[in-house]
C-alpha atoms as a PDB file:
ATOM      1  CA  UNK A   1     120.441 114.756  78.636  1.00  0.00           C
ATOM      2  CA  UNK A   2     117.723 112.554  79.204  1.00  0.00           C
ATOM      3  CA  UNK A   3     119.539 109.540  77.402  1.00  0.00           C
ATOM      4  CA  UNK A   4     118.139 106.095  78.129  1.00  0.00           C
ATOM      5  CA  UNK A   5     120.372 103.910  76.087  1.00  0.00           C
ATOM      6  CA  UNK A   6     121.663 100.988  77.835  1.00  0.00           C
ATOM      7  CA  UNK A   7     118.636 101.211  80.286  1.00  0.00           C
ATOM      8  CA  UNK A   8     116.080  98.949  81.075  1.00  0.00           C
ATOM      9  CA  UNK A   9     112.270 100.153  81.823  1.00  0.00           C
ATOM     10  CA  UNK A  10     110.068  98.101  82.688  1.00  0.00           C
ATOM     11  CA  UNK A  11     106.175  99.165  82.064  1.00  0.00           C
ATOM     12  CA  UNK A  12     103.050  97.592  83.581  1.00  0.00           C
ATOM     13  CA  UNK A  13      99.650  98.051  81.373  1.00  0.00           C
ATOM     14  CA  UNK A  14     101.544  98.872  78.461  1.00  0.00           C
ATOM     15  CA  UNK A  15      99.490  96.619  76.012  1.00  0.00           C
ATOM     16  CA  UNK A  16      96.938  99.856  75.612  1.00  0.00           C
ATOM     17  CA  UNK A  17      96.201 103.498  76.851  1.00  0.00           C
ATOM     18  CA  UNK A  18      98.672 105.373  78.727  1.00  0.00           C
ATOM     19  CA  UNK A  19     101.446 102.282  79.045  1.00  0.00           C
ATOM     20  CA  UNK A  20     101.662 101.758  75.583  1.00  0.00           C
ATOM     21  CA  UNK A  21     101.783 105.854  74.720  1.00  0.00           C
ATOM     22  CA  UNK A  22     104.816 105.436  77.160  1.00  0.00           C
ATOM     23  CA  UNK A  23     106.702 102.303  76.075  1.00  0.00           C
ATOM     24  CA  UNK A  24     106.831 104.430  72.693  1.00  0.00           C
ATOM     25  CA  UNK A  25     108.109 107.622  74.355  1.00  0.00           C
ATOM     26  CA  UNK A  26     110.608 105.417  76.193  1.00  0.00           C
ATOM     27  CA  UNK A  27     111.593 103.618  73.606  1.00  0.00           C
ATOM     28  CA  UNK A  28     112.379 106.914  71.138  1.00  0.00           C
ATOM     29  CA  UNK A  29     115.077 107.653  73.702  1.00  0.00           C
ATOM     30  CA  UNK A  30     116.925 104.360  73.914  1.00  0.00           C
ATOM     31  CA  UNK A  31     115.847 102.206  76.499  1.00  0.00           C
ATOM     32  CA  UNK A  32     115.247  98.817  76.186  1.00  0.00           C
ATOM     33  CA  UNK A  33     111.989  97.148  77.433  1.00  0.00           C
ATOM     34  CA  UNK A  34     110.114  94.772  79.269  1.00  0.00           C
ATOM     35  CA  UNK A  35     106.314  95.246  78.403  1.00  0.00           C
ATOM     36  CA  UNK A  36     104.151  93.644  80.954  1.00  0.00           C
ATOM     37  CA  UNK A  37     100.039  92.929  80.576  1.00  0.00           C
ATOM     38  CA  UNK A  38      97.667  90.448  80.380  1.00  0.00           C
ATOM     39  CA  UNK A  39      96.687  90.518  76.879  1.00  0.00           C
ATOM     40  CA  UNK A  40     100.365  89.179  75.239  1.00  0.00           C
ATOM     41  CA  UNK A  41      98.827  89.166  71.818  1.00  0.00           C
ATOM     42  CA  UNK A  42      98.595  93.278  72.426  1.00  0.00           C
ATOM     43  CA  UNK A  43     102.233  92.976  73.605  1.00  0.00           C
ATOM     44  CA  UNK A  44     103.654  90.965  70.355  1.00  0.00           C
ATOM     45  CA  UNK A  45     102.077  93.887  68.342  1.00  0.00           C
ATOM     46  CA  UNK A  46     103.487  96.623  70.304  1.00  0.00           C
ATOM     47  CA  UNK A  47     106.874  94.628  70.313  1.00  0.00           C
ATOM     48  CA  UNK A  48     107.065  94.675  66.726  1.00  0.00           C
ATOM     49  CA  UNK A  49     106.334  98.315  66.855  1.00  0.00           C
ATOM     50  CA  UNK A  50     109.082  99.302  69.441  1.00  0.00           C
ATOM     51  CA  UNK A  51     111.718  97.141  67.847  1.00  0.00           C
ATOM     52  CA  UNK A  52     111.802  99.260  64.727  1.00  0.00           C
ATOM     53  CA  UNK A  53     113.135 101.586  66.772  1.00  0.00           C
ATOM     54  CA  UNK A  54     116.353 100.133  67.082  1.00  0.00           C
ATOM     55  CA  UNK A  55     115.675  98.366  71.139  1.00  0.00           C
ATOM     56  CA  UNK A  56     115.212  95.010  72.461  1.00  0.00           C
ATOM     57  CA  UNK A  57     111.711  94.281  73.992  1.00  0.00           C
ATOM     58  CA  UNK A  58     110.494  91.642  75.852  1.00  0.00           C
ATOM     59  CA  UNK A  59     106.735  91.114  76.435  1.00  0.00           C
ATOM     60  CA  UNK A  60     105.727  89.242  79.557  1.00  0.00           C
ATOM     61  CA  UNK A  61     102.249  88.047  80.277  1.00  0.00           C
ATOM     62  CA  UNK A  62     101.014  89.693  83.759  1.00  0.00           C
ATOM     63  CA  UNK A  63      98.448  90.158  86.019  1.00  0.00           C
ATOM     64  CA  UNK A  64      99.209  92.525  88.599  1.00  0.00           C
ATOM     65  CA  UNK A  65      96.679  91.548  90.568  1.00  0.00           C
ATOM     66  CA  UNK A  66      98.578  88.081  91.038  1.00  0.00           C
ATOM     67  CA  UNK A  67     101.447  87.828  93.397  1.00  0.00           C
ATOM     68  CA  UNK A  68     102.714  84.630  91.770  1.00  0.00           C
ATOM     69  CA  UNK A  69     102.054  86.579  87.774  1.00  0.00           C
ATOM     70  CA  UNK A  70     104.052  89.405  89.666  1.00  0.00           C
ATOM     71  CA  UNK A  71     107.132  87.523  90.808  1.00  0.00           C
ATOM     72  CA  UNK A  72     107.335  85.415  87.555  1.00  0.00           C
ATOM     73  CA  UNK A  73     107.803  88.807  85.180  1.00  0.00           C
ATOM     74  CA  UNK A  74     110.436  89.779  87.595  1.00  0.00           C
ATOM     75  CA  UNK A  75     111.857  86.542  87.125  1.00  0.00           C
ATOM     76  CA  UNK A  76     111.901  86.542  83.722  1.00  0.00           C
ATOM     77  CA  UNK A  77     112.978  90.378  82.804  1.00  0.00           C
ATOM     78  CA  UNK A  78     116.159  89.644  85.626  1.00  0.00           C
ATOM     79  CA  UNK A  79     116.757  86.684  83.722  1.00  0.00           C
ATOM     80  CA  UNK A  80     116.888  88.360  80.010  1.00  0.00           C
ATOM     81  CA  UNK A  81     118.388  91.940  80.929  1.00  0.00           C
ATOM     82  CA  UNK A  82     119.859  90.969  84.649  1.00  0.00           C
ATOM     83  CA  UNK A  83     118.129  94.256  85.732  1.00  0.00           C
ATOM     84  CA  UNK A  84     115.695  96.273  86.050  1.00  0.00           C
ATOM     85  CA  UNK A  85     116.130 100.574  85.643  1.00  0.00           C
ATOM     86  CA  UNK A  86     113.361 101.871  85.448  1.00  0.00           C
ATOM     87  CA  UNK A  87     109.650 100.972  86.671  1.00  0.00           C
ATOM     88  CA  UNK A  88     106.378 102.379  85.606  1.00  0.00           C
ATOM     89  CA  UNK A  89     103.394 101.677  87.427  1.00  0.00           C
ATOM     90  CA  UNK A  90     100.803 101.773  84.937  1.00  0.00           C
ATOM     91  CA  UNK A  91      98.881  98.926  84.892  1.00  0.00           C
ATOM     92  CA  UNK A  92      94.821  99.796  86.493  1.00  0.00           C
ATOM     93  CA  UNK A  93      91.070  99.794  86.450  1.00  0.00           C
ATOM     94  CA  UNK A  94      87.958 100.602  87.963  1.00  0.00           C
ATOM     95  CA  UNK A  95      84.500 100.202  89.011  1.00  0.00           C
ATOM     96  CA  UNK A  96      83.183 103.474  89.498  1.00  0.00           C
ATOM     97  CA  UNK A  97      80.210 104.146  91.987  1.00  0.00           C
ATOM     98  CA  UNK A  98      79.296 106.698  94.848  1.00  0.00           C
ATOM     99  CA  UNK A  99      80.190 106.424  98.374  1.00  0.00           C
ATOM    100  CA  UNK A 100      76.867 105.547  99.326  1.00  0.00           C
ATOM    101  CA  UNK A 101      76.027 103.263  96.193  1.00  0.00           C
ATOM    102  CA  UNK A 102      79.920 101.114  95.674  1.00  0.00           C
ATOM    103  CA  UNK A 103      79.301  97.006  96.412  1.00  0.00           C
ATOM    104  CA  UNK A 104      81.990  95.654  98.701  1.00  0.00           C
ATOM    105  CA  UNK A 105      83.578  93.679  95.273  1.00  0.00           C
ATOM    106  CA  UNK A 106      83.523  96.936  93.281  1.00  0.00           C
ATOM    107  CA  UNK A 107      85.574  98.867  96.466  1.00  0.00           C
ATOM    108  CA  UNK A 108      87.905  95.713  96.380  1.00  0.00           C
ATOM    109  CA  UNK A 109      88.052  95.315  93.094  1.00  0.00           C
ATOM    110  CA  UNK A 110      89.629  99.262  91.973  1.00  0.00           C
ATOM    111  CA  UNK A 111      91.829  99.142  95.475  1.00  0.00           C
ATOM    112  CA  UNK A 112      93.789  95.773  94.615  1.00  0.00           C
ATOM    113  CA  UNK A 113      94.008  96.953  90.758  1.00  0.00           C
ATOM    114  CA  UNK A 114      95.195 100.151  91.153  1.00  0.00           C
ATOM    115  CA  UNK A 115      97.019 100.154  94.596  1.00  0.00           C
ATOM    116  CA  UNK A 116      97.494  96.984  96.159  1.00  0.00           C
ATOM    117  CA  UNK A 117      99.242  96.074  92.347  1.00  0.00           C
ATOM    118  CA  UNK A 118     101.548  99.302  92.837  1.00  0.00           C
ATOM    119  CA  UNK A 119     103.076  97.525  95.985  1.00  0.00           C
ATOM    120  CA  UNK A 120     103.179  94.046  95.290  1.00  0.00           C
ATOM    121  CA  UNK A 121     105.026  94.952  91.410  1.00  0.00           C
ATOM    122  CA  UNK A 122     107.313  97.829  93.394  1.00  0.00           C
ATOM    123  CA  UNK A 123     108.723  95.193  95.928  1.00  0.00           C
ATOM    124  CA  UNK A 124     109.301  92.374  93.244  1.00  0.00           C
ATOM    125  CA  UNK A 125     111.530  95.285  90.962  1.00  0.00           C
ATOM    126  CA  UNK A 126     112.264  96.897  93.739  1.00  0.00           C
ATOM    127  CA  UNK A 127     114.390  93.934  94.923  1.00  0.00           C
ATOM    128  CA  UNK A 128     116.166  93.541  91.719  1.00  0.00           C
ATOM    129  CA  UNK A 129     116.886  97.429  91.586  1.00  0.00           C
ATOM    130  CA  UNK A 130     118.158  96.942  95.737  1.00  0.00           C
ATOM    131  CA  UNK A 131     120.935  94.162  93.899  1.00  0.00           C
ATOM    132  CA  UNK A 132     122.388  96.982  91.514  1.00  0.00           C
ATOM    133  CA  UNK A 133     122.121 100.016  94.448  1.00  0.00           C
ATOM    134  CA  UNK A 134     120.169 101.827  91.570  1.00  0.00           C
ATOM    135  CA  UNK A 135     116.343 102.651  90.498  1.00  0.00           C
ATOM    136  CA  UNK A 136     113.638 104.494  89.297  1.00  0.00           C
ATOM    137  CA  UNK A 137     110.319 103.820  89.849  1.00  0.00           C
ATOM    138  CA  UNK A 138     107.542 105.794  89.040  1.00  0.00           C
ATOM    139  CA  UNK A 139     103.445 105.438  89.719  1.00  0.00           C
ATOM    140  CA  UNK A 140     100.654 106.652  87.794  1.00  0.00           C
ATOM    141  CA  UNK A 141      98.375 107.905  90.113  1.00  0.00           C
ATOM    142  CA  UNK A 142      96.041 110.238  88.995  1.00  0.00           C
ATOM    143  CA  UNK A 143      94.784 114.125  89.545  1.00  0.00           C
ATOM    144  CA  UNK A 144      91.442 112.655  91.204  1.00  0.00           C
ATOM    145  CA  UNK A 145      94.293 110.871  94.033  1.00  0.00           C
ATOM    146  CA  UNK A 146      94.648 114.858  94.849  1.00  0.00           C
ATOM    147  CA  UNK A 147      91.168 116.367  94.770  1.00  0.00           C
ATOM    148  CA  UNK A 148      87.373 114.998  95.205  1.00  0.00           C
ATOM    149  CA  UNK A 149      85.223 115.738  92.209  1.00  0.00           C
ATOM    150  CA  UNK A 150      81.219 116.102  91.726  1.00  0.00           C
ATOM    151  CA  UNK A 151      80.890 114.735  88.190  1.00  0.00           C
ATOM    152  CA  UNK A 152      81.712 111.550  88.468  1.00  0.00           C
ATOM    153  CA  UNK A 153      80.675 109.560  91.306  1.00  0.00           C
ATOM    154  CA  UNK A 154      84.142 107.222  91.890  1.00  0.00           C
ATOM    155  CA  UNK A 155      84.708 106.724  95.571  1.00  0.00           C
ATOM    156  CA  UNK A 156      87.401 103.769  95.100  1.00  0.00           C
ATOM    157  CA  UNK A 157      88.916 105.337  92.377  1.00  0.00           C
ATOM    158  CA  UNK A 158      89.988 108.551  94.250  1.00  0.00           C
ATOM    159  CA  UNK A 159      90.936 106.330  97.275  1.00  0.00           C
ATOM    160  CA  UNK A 160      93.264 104.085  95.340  1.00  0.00           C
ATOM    161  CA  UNK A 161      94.790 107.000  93.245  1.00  0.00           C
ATOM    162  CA  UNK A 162      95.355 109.014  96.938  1.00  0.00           C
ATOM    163  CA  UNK A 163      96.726 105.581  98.571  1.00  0.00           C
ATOM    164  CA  UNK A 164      98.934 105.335  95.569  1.00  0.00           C
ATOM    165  CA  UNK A 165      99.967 108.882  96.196  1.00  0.00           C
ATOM    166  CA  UNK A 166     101.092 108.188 100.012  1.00  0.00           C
ATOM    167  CA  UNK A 167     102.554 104.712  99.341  1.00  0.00           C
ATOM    168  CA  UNK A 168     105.229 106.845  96.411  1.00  0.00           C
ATOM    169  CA  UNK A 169     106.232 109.167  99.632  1.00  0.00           C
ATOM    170  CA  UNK A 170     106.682 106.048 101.794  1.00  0.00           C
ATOM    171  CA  UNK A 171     108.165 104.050  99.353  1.00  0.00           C
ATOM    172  CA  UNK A 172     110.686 107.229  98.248  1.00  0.00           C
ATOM    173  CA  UNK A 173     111.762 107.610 102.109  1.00  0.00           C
ATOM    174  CA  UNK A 174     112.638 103.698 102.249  1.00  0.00           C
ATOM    175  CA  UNK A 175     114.453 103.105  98.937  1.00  0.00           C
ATOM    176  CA  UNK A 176     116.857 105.997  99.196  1.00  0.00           C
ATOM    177  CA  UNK A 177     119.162 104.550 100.632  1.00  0.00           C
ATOM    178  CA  UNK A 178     119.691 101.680  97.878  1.00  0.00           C
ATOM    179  CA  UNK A 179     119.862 104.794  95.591  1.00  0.00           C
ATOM    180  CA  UNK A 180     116.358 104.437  94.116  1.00  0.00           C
ATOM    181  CA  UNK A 181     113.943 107.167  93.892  1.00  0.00           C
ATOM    182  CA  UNK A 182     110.364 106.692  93.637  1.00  0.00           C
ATOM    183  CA  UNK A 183     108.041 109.067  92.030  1.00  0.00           C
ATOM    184  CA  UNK A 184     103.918 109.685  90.999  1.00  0.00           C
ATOM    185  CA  UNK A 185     102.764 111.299  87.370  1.00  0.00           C
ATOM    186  CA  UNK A 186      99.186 112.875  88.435  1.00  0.00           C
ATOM    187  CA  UNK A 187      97.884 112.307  85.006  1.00  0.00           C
ATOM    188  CA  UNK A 188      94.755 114.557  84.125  1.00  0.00           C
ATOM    189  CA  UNK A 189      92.255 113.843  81.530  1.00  0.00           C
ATOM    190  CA  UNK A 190      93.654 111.575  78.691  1.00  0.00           C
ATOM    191  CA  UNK A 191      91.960 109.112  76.334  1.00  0.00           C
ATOM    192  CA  UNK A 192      92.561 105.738  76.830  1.00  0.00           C
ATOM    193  CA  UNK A 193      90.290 102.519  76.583  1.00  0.00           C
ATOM    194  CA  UNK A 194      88.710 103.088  79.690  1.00  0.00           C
ATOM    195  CA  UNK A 195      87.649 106.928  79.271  1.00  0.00           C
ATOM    196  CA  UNK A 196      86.671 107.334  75.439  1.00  0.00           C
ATOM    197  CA  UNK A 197      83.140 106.781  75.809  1.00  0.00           C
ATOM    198  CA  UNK A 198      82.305 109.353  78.837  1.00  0.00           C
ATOM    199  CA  UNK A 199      85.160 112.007  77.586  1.00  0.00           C
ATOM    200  CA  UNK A 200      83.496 112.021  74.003  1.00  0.00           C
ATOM    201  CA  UNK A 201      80.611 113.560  75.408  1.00  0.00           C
ATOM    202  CA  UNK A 202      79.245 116.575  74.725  1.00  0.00           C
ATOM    203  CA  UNK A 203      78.576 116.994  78.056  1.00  0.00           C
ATOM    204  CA  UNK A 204      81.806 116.286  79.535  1.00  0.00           C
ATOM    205  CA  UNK A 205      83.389 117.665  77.008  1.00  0.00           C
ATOM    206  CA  UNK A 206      81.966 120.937  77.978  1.00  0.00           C
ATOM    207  CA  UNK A 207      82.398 120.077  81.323  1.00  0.00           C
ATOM    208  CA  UNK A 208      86.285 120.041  80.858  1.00  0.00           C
ATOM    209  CA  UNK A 209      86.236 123.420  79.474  1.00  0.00           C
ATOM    210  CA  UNK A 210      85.196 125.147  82.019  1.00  0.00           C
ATOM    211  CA  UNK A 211      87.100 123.114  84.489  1.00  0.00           C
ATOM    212  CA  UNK A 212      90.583 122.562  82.360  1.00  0.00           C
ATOM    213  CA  UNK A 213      92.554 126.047  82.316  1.00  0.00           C
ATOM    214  CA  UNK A 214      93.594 125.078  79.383  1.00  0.00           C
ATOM    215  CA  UNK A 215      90.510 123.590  77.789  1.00  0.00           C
ATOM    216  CA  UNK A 216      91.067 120.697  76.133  1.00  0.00           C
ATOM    217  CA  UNK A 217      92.168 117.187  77.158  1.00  0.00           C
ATOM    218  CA  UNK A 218      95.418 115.810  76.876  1.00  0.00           C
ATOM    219  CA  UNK A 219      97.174 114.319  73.653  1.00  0.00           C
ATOM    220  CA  UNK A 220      98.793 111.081  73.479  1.00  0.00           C
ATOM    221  CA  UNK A 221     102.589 111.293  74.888  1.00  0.00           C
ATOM    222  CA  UNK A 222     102.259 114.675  76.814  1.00  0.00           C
ATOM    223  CA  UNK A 223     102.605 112.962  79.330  1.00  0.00           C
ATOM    224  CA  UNK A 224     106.101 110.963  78.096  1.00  0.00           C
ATOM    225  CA  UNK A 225     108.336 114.537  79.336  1.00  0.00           C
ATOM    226  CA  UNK A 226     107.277 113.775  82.694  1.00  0.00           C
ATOM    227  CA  UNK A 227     108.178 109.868  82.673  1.00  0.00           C
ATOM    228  CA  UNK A 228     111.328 111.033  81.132  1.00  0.00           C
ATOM    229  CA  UNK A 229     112.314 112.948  83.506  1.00  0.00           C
ATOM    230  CA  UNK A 230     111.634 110.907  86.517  1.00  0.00           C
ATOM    231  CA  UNK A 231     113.369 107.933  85.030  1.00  0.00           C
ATOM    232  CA  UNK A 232     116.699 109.600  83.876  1.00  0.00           C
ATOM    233  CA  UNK A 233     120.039 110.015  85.744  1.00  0.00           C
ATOM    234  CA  UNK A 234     120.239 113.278  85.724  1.00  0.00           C
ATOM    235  CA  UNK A 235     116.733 113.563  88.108  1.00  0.00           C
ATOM    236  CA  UNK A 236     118.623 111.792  90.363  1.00  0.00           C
ATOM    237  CA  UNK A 237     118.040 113.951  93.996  1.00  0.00           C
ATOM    238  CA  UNK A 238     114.192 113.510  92.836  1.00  0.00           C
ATOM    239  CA  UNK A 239     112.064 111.429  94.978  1.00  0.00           C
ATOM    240  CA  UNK A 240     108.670 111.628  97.106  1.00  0.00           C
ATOM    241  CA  UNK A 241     107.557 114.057  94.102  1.00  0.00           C
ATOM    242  CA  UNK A 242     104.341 114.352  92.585  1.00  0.00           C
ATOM    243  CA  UNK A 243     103.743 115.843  89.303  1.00  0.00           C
ATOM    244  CA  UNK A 244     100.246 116.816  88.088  1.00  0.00           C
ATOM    245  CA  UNK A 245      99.997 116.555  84.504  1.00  0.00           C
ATOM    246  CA  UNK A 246      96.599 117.950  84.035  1.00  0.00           C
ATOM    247  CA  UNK A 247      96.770 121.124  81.937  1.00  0.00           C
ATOM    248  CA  UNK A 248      96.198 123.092  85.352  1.00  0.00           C
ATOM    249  CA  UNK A 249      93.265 121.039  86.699  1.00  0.00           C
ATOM    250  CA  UNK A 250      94.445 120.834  90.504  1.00  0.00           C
ATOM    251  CA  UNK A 251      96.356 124.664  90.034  1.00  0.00           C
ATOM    252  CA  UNK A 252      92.687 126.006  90.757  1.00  0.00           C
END
């Protein structure tokens, strides 16, 4: 079960943080891969990495904030595997601010990284997937795109994260029917490049153990199970789902 050899996956972000904890977990069960990022020096690295493990990766320079960037790593991964499997969403940033404090360019900035991306990289896979009446697609949203929070003032970021959340059941309903299923990983506290500095806090820290029923941040791949399952055949009546993986943040 859970097999990915002879699949393709295809991961956004994946030169650091999250995407690259899940290119490896991907990659341990067979899959072949397209790495997508901006930073393609990252990606050679990471190649070199995932190769060892016995697949065939191809890193493509992307920024999914570009609709042309977009469309040309589609181009390119149809042209090299002449699919596309599996999608992960992963790529993201933000500025982080308070309703009442965000700039216009710091709203727009977080909502066309972290949600308009989601749609414009889902419809250029999406389209290959729609050719082969098969897919998997699945967005990292976030727990904060399920709940408000008074720690950390970050208006956009909860409104991009809940938009993301929304567009995976809308986006689930439409691709059914070309036998794709689209799904959303609620990720909870996890170290990546973006969240070292305020998680290694003593204050946060402390923070997330009174908050986290299981008190402690996550570790790098807990959250590869979930992908796993999302992207495999055998999850295939799966779709509209969303799947905190928080260590029971959102539970109370």
């Amino acid at each position: 079960m859970f097999d990915l050899k002879g699949q393709v996956a295809v991961i956004t972000g994946a030169s650091s943080g999250l995407g690259r904890q899940m290119a490896k977990g991907f990659a341990a069960q067979g899959a072949d891969l397209a790495i997508l990022a901006r930073r393609v020096e990252r990606l050679e690295e990471l190649k070199n990495e995932l190769e060892q493990m016995g697949v065939k990766v191809l890193p493509v320079g992307c920024d999914v904030t570009s609709t042309e960037s977009i469309n040309a790593a589609a181009e390119a991964v149809e042209k090299e595997f002449g699919k596309a499997d599996i999608l992960v969403n992963c790529a993201g940033s933000s500025k982080d601010a308070g309703v009442l404090e965000m700039k216009d360019d710091e709203w727009d900035f977080t909502i066309e990284t972290d949600l308009t991306s989601v749609f414009k990289v889902t419809r250029a896979f999406g389209n290959i997937m729609k050719k082969n009446n098969y897919g998997r697609v699945i967005n990292i949203a976030s727990m904060y795109g399920l709940v408000g929070n008074d720690e950390i003032p970050t208006i956009a970021y909860h409104s991009s994260k809940g938009g993301v959340i929304n567009f995976t059941r809308a986006a689930a309903a439409e691709l059914a029917k070309y036998n794709i299923t689209v799904n959303c990983i609620c990720p909870g506290y996890f170290y990546t490049e973006l969240t070292t500095a305020v998680l290694d806090t003593d204050h946060f820290q402390d923070f997330a153990k009174s908050h986290v029923p299981m008190q402690r941040y996550g570790k790098e791949g807990e959250l590869n199970a979930g992908a796993l399952f999302l992207a495999s055949k055998e999850a295939s009546y799966v779709t509209g789902v969303m799947l905190p993986i928080d260590g029971g943040y959102t539970c109370v």
